[in-house]
N, C-alpha and C. Protein backbone atom coordinates (compact mmCIF):
# COMPACT_ATOMS: atom_id res chain seq x y z
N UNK A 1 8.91 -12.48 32.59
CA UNK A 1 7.93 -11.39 32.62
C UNK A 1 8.42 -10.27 33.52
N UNK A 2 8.16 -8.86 33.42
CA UNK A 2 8.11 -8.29 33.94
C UNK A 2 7.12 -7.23 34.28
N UNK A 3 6.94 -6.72 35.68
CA UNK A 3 5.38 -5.87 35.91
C UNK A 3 5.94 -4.64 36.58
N UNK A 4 5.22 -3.66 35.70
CA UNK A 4 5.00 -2.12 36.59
C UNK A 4 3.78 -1.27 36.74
N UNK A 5 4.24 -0.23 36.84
CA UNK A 5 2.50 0.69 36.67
C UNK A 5 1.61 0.11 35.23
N UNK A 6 2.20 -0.52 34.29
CA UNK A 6 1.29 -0.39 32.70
C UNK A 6 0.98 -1.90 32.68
N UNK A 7 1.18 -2.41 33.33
CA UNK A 7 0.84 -3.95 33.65
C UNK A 7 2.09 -4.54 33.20
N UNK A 8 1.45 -6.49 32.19
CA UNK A 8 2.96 -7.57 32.92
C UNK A 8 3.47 -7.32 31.09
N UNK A 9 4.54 -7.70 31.12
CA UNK A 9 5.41 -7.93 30.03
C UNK A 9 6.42 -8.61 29.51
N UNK A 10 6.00 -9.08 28.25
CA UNK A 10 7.11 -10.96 28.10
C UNK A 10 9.07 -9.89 27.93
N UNK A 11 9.18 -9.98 28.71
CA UNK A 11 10.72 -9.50 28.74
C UNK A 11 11.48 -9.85 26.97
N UNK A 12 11.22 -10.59 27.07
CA UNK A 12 11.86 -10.94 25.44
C UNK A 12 11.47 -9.95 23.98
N UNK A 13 10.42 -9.93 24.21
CA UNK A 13 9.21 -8.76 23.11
C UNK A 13 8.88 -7.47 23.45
N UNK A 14 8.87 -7.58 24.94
CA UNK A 14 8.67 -6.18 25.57
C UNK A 14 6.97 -5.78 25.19
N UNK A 15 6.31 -6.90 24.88
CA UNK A 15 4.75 -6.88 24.53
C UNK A 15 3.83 -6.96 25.82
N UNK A 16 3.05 -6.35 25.88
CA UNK A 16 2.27 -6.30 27.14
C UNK A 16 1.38 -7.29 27.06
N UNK A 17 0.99 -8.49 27.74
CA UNK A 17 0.50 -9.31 27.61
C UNK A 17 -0.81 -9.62 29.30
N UNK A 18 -0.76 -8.48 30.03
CA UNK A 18 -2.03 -8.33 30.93
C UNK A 18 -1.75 -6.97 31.61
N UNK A 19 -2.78 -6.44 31.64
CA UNK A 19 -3.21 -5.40 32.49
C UNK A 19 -4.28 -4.39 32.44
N UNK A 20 -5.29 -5.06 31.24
CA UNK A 20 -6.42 -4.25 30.72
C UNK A 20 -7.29 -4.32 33.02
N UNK A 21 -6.84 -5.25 33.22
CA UNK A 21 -7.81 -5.25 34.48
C UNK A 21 -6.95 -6.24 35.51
N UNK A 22 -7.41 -6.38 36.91
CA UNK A 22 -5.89 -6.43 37.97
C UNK A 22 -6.79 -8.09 37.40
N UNK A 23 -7.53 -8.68 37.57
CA UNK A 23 -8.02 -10.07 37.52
C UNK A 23 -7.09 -10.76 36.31
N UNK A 24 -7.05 -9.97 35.09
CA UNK A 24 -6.17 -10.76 34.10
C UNK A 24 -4.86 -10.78 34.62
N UNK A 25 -4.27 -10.03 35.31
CA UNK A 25 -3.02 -9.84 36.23
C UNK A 25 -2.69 -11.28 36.61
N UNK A 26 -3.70 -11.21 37.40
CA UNK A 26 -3.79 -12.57 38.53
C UNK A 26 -3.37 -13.67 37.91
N UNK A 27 -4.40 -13.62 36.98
CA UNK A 27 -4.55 -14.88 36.16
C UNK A 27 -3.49 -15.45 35.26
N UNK A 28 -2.60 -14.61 34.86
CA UNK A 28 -1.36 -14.82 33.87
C UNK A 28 -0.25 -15.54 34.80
N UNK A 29 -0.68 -14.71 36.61
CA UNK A 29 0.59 -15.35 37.23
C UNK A 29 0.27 -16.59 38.08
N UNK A 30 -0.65 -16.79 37.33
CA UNK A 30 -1.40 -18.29 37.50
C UNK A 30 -1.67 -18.12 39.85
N UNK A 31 -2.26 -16.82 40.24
CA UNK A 31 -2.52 -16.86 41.19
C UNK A 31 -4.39 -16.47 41.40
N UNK A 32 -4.94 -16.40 42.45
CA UNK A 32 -6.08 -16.55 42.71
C UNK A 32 -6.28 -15.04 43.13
N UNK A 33 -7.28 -14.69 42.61
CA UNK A 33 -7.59 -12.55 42.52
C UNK A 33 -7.37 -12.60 44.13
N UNK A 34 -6.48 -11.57 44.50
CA UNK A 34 -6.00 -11.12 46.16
C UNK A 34 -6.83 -9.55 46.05
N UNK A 35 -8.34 -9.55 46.64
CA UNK A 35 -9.29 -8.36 47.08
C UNK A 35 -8.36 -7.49 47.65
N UNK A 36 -8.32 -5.96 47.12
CA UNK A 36 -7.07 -4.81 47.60
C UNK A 36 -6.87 -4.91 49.25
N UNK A 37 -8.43 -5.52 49.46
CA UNK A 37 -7.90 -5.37 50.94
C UNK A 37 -7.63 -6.41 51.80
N UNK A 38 -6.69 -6.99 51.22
CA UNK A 38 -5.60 -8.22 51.72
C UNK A 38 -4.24 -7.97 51.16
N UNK A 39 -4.21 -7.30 50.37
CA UNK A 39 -2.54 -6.50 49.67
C UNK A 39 -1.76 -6.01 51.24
N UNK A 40 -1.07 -6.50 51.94
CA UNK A 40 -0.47 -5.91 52.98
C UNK A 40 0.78 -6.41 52.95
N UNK A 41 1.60 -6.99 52.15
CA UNK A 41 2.55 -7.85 52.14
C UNK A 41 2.52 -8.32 53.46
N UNK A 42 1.71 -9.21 53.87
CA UNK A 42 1.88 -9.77 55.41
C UNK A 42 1.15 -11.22 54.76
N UNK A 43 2.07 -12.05 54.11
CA UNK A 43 2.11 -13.34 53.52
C UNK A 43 0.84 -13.50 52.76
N UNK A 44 -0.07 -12.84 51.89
CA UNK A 44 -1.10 -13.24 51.25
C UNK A 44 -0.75 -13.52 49.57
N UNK A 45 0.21 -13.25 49.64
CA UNK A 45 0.66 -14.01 48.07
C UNK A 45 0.81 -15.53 48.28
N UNK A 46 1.77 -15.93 49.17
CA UNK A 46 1.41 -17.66 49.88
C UNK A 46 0.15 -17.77 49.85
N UNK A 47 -0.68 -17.21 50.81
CA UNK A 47 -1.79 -17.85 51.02
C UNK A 47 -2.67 -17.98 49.94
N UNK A 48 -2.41 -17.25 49.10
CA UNK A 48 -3.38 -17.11 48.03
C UNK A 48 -2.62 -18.39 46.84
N UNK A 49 -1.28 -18.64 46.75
CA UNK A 49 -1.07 -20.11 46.19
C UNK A 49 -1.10 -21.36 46.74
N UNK A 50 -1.61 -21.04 48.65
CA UNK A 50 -2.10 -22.57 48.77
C UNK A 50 -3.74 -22.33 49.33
N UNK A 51 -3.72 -21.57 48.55
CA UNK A 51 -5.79 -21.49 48.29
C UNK A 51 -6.20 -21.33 49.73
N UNK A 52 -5.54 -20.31 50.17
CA UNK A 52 -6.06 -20.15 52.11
C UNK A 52 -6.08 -18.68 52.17
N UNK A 53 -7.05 -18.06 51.35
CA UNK A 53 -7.26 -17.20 51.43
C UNK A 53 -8.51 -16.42 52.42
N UNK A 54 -8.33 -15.41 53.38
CA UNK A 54 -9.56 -15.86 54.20
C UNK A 54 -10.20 -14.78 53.28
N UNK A 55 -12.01 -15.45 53.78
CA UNK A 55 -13.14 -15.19 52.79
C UNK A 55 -14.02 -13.63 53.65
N UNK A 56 -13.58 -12.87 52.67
CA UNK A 56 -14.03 -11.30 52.93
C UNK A 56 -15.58 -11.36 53.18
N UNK A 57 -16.02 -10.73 54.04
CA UNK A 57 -17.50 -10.09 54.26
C UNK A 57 -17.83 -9.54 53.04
N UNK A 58 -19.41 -9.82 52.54
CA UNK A 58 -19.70 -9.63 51.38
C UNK A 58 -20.78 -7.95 51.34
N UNK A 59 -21.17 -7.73 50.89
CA UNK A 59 -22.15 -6.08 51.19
C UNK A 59 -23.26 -6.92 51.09
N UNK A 60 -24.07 -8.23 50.80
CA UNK A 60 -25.01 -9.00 50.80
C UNK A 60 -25.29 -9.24 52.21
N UNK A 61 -23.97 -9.03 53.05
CA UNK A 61 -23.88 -9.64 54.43
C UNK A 61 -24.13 -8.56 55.37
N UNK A 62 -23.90 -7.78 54.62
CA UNK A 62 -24.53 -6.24 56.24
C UNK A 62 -25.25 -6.05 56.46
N UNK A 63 -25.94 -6.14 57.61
CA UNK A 63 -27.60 -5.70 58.00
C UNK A 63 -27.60 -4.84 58.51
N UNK A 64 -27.00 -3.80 58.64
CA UNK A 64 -26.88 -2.56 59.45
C UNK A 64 -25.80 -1.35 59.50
N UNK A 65 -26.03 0.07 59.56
CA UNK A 65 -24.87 0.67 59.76
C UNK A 65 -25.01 1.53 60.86
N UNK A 66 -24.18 1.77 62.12
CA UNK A 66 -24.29 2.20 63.01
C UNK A 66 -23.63 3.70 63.36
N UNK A 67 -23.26 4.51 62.38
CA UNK A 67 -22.91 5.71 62.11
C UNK A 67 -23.46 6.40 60.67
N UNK A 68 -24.21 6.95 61.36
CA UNK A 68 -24.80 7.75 60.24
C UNK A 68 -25.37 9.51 60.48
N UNK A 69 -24.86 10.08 60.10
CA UNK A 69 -25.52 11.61 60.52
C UNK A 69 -26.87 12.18 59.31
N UNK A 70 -27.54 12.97 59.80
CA UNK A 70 -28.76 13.49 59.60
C UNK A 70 -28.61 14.72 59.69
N UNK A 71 -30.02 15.34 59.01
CA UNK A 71 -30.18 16.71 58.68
C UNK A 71 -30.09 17.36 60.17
N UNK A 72 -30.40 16.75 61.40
CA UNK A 72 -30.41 17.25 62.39
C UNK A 72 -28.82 17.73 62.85
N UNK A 73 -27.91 17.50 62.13
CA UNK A 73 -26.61 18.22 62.67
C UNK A 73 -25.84 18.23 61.13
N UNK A 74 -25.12 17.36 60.49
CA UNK A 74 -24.21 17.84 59.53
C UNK A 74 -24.82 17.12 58.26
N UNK A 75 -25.48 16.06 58.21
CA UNK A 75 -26.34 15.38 57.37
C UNK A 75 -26.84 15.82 56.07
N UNK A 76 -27.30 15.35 55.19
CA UNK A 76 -28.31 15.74 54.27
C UNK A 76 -29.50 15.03 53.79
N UNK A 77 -30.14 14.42 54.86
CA UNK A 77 -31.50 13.74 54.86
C UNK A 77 -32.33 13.39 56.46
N UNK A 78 -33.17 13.42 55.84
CA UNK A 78 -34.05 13.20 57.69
C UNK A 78 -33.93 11.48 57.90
N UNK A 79 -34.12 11.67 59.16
CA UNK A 79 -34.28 10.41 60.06
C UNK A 79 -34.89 9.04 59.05
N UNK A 80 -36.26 9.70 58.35
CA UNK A 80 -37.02 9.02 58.03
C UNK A 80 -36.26 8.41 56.43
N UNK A 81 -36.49 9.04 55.75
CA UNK A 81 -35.31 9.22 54.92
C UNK A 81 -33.82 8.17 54.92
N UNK A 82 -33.37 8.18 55.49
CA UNK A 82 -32.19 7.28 56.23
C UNK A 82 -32.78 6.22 56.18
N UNK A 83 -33.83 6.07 56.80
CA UNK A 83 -34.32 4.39 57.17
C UNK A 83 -34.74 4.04 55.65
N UNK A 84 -35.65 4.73 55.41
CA UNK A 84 -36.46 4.27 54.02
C UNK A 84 -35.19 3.55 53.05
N UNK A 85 -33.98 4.30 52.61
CA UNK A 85 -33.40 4.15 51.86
C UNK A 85 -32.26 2.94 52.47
N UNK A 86 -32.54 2.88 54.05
CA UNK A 86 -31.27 1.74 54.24
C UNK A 86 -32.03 0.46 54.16
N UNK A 87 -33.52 0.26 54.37
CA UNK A 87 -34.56 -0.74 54.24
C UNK A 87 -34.71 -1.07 52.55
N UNK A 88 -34.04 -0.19 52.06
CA UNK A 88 -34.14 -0.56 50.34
C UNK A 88 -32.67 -1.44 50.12
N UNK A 89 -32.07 -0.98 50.72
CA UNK A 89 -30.41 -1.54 50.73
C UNK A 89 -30.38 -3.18 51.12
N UNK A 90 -31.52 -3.07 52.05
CA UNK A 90 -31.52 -4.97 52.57
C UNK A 90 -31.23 -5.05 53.95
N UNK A 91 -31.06 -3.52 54.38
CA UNK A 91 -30.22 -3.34 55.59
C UNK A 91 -31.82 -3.94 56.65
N UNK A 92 -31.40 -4.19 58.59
CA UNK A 92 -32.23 -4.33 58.88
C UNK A 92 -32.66 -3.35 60.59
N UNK A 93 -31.53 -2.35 60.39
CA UNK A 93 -31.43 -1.25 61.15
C UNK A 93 -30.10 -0.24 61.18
N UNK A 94 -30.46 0.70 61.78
CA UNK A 94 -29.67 1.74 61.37
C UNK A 94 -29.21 2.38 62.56
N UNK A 95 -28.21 3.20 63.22
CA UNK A 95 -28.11 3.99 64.14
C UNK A 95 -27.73 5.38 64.10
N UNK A 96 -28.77 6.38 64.21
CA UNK A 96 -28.32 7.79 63.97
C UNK A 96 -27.63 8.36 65.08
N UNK A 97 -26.70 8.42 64.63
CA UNK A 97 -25.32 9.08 65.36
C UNK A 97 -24.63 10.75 64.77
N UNK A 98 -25.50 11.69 65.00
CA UNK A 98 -25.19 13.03 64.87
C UNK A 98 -24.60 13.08 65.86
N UNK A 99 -23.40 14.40 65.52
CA UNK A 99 -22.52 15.05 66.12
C UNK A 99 -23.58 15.79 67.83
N UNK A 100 -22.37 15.57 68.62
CA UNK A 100 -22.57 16.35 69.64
C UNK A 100 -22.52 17.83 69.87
N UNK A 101 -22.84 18.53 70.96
CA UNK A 101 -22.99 20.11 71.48
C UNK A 101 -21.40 20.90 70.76
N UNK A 102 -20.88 19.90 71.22
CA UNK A 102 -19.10 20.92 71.17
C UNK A 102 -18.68 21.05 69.43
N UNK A 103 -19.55 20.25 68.64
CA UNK A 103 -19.19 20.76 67.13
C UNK A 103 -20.22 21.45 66.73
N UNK A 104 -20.12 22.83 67.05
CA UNK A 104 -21.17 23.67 66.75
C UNK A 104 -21.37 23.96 64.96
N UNK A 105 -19.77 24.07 64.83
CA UNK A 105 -19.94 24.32 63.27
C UNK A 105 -20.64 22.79 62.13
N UNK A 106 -20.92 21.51 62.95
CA UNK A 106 -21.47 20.66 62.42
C UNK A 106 -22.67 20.73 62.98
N UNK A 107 -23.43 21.70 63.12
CA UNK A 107 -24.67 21.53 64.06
C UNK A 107 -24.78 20.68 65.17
N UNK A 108 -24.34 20.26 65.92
CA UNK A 108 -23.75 19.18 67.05
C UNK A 108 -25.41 19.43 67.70
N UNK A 109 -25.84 18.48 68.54
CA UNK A 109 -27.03 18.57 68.83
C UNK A 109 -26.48 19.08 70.71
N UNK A 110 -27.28 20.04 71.14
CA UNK A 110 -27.90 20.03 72.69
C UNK A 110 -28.49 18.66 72.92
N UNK A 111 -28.20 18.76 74.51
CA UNK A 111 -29.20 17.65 75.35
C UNK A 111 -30.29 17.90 74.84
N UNK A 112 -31.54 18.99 75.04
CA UNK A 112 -31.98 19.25 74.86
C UNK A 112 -32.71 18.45 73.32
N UNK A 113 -31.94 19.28 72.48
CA UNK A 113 -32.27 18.48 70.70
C UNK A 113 -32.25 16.81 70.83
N UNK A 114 -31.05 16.66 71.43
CA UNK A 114 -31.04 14.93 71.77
C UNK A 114 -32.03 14.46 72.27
N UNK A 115 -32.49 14.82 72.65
CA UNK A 115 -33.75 14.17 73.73
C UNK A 115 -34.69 14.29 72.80
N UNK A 116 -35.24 15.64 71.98
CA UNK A 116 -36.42 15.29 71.04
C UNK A 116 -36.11 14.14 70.02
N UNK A 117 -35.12 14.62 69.22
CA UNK A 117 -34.63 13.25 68.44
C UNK A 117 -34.52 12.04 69.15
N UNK A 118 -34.24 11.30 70.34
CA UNK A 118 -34.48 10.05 70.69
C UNK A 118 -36.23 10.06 70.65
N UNK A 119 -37.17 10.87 70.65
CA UNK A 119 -38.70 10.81 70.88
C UNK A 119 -38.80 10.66 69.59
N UNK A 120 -38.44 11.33 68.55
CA UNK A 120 -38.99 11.16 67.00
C UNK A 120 -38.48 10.46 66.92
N UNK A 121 -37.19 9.23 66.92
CA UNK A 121 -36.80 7.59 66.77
C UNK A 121 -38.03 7.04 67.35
N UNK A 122 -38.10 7.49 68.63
CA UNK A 122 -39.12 6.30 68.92
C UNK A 122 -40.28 6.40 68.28
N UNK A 123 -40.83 7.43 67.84
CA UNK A 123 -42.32 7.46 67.35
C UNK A 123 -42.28 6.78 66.11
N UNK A 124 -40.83 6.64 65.36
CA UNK A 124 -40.97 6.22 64.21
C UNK A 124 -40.67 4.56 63.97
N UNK A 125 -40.14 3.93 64.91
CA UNK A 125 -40.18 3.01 64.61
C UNK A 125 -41.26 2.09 65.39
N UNK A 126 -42.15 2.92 65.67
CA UNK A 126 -44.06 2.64 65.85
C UNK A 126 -44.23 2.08 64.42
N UNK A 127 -43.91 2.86 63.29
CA UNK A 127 -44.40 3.25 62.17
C UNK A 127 -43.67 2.05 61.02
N UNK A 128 -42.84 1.71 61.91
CA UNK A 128 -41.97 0.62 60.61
C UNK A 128 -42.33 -0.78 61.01
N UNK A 129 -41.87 -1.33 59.49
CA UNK A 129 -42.28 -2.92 59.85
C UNK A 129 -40.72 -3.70 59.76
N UNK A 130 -40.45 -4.81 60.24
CA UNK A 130 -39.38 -5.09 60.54
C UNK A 130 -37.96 -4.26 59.97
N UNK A 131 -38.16 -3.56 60.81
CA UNK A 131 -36.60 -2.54 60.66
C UNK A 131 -36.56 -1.66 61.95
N UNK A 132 -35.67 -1.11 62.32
CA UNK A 132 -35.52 -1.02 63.50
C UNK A 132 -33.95 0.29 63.24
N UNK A 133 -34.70 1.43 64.20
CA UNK A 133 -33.85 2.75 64.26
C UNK A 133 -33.31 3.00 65.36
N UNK A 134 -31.98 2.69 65.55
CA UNK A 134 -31.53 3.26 66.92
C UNK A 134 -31.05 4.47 67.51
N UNK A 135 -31.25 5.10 68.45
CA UNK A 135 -30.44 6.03 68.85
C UNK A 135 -29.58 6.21 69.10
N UNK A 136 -28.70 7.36 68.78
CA UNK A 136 -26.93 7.38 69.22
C UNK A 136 -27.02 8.66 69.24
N UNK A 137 -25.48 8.53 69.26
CA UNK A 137 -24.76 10.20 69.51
C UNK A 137 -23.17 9.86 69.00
N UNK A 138 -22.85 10.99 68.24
CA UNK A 138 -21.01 10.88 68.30
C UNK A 138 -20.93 11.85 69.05
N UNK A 139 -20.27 11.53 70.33
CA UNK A 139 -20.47 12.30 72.02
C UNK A 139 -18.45 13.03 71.26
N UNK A 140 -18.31 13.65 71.85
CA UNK A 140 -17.19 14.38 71.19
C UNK A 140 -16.02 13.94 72.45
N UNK A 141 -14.65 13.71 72.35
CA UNK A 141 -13.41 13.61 73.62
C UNK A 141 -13.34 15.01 73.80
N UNK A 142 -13.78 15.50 74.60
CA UNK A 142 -13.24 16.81 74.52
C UNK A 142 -11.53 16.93 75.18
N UNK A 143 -10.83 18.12 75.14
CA UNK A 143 -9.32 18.25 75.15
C UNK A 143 -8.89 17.89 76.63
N UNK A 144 -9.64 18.11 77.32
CA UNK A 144 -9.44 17.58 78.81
C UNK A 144 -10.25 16.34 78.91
N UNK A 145 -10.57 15.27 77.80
CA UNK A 145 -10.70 14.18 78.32
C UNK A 145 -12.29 13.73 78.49
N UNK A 146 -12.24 14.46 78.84
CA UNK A 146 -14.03 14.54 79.16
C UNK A 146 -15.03 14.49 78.21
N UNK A 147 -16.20 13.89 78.14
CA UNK A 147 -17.28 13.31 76.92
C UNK A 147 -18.01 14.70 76.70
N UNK A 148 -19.01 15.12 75.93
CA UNK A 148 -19.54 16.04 75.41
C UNK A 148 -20.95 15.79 76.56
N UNK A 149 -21.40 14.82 76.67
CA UNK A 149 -22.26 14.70 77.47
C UNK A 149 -22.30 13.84 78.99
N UNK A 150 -23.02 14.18 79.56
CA UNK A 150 -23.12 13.04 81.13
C UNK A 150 -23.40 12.22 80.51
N UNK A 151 -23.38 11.02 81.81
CA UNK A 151 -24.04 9.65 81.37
C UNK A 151 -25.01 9.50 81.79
N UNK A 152 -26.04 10.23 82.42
CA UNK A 152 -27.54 10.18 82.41
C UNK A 152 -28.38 10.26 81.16
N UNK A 153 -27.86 11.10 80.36
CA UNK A 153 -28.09 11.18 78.77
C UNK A 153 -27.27 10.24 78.08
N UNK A 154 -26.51 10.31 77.97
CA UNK A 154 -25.60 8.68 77.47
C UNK A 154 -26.37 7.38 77.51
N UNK A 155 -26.83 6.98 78.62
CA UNK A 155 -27.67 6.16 79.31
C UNK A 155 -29.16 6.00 78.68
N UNK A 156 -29.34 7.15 77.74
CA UNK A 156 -30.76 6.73 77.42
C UNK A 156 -30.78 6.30 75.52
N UNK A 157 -29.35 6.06 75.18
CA UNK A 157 -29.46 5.80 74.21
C UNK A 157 -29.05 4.27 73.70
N UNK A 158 -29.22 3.69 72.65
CA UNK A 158 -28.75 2.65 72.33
C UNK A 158 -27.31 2.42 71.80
N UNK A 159 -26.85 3.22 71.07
CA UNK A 159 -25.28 3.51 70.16
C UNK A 159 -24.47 4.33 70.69
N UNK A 160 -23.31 4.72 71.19
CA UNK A 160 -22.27 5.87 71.64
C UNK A 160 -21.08 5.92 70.94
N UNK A 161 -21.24 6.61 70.17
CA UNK A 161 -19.74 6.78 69.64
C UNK A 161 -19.09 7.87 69.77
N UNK A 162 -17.96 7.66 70.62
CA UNK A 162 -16.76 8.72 71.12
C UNK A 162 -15.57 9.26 70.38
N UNK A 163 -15.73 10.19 69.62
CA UNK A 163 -14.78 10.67 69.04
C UNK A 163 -13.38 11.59 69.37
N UNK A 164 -12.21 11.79 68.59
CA UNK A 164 -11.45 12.84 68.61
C UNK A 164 -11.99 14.25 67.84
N UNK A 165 -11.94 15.11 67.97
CA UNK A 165 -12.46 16.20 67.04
C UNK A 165 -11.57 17.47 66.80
N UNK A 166 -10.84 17.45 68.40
CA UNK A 166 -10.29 18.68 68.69
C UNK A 166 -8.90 18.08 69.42
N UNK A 167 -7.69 19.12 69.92
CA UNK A 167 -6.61 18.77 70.52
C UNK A 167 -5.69 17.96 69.77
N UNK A 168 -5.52 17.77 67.79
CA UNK A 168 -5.05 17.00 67.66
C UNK A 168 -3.54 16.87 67.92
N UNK A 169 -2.80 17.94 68.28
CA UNK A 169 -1.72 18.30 68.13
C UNK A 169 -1.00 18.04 69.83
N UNK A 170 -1.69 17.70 70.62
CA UNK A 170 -1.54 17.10 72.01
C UNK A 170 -0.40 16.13 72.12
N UNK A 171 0.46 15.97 72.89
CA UNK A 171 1.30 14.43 72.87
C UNK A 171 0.72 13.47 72.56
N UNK A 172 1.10 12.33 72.59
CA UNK A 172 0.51 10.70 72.56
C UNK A 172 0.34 10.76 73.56
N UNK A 173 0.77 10.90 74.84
CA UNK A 173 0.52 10.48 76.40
C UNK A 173 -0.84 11.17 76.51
N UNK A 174 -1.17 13.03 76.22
CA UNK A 174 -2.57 13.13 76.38
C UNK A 174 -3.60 12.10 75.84
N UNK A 175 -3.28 12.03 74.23
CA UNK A 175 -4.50 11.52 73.39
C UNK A 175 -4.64 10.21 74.07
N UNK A 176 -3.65 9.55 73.62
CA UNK A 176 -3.66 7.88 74.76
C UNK A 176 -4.92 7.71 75.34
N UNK A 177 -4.62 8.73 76.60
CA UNK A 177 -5.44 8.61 77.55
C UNK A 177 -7.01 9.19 77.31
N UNK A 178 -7.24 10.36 76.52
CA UNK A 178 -8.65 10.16 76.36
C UNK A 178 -9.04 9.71 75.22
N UNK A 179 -8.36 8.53 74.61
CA UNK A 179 -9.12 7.72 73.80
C UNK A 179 -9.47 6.27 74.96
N UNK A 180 -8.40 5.98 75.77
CA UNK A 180 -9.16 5.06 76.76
C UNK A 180 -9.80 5.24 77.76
N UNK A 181 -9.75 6.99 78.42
CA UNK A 181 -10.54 7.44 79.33
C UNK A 181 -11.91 6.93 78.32
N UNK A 182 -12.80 7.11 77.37
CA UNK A 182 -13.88 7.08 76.57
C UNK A 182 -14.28 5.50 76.33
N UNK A 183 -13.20 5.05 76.29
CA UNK A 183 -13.44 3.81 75.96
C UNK A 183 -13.58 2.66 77.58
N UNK A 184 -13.32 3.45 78.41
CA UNK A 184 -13.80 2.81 79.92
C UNK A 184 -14.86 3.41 80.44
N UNK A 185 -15.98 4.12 79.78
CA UNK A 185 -16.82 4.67 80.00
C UNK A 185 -18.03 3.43 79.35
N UNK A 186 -18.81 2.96 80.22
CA UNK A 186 -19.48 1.89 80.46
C UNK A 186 -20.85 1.67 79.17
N UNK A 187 -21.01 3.55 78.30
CA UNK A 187 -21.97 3.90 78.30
C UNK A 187 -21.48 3.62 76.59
N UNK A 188 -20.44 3.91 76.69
CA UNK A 188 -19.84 3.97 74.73
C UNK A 188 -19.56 2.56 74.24
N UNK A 189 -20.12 2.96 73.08
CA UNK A 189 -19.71 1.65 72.43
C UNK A 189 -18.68 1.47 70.99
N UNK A 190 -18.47 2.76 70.59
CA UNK A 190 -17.76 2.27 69.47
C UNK A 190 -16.49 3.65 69.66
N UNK A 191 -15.41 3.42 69.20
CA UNK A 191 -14.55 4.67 68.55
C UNK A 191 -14.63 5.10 67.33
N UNK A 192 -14.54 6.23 67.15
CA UNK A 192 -14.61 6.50 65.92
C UNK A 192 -13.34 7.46 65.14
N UNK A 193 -12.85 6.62 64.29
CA UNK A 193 -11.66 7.18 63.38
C UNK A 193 -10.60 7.53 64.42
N UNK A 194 -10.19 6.44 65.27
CA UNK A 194 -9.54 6.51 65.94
C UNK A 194 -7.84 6.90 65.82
N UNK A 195 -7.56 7.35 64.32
CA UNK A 195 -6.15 7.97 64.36
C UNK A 195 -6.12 9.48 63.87
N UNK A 196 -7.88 9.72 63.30
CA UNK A 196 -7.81 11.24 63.05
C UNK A 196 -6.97 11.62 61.77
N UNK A 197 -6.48 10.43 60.78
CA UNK A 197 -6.02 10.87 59.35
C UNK A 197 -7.15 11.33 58.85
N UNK A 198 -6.83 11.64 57.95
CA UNK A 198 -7.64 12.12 56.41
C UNK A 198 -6.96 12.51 55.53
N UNK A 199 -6.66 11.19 54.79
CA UNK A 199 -5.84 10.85 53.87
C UNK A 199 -5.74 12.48 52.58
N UNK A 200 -4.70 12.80 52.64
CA UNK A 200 -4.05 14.13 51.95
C UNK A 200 -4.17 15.17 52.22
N UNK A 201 -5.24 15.39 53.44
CA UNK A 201 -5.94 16.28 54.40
C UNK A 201 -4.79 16.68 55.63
N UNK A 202 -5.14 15.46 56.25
CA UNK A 202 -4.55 15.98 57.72
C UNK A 202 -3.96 14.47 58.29
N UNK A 203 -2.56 14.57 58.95
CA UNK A 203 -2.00 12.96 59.42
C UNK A 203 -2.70 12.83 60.61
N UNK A 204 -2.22 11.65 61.53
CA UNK A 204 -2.83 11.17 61.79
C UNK A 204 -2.12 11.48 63.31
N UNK A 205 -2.91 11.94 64.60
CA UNK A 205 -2.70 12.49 65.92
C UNK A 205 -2.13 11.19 66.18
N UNK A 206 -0.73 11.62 67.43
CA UNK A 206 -0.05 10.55 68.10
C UNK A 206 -0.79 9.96 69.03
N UNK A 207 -0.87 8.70 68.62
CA UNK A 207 -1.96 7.74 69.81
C UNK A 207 -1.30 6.83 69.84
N UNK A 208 -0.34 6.07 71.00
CA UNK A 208 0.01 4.73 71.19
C UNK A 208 -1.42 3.49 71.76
């Protein structure tokens, strides 16, 4: 047999004999369907012929997503909105994480705005029955390192996610450091898109 872009083929006939779909693929080479996201050539063709394949997280299995933006900065739905539709999903909370002050052109929220929006979270999940809305922020690295906000405001939320936004063109030795300056900050909890690709867009800032 042989396989390329048009699927497999009996070498002898030159007849295509799988590739209407990658599962008949599998199946001809008498192996067990390998989910795209185990394709790394980092031994999962073995593992997948001695049936040790490890077992992927299912979307049945998520109860939550903890980045999500809203009409309040770059979004296109309200707070309320968000929940309603992630409580339809099966989900069993959510964390709104709009952009911070320093992305003005994403509507980035003021302290100020932050603070009403943590009050309308809270008023609203008065209003819900088992589901549950958290507060966040994607607090911005700014180019000297430094978070978009103090940690007195940091401090009053539940979610922190610290981003790159700006400076991508900096050494690795800058970025390095304020991706772990952010990440030793007591108050954050997640990174976000921590190499700054966007696949056909823009590569990806030097970060060791």
């Amino acid at each position: 047999m042989k396989i390329n872009e048009y699927g497999v083929f009996d070498v002898k006939t030159d007849r295509r004999v799988a590739g209407e779909s990658e599962e008949e693929i599998y199946q001809i080479l008498n192996l067990p369907f390998i989910p795209p996201e185990l394709r790394e050539d980092r031994g999962e063709i073995k593992a997948a012929q001695e049936n040790k394949l490890p077992q992927l997280i299912e979307y049945s299995q998520i109860k939550g997503d903890l980045h999500l933006h809203t009409k309040w900065s770059d979004g296109a739905h309200t707070i309320r909105q968000m929940a309603e539709e992630a409580k339809k999903m099966g989900y069993k909370y959510i964390a709104i994480t709009d952009h911070s002050q320093s992305l003005k052109f994403a509507g980035g929220l003021t302290e100020e705005r932050l603070r009403e929006q943590i009050e309308e979270i809270r008023k609203l999940n008065q209003e819900l029955d088992d589901f549950t809305v958290l507060s966040g922020i994607e607090v911005d690295i700014k180019s000297d390192g430094s978070l978009d906000f103090s940690d007195e405001i940091l401090s009053k939320l539940d979610v922190v996610i610290a981003a790159i936004h700006s400076g991508f063109k900096q050494e690795s030795k800058i970025i390095t450091e304020r991706l772990v300056g952010a990440m030793q900050n007591r108050f954050v909890s997640i990174i976000a898109h921590p190499t700054g690709r966007l696949i056909g867009y823009r590569e990806s800032y030097q970060v060791d």
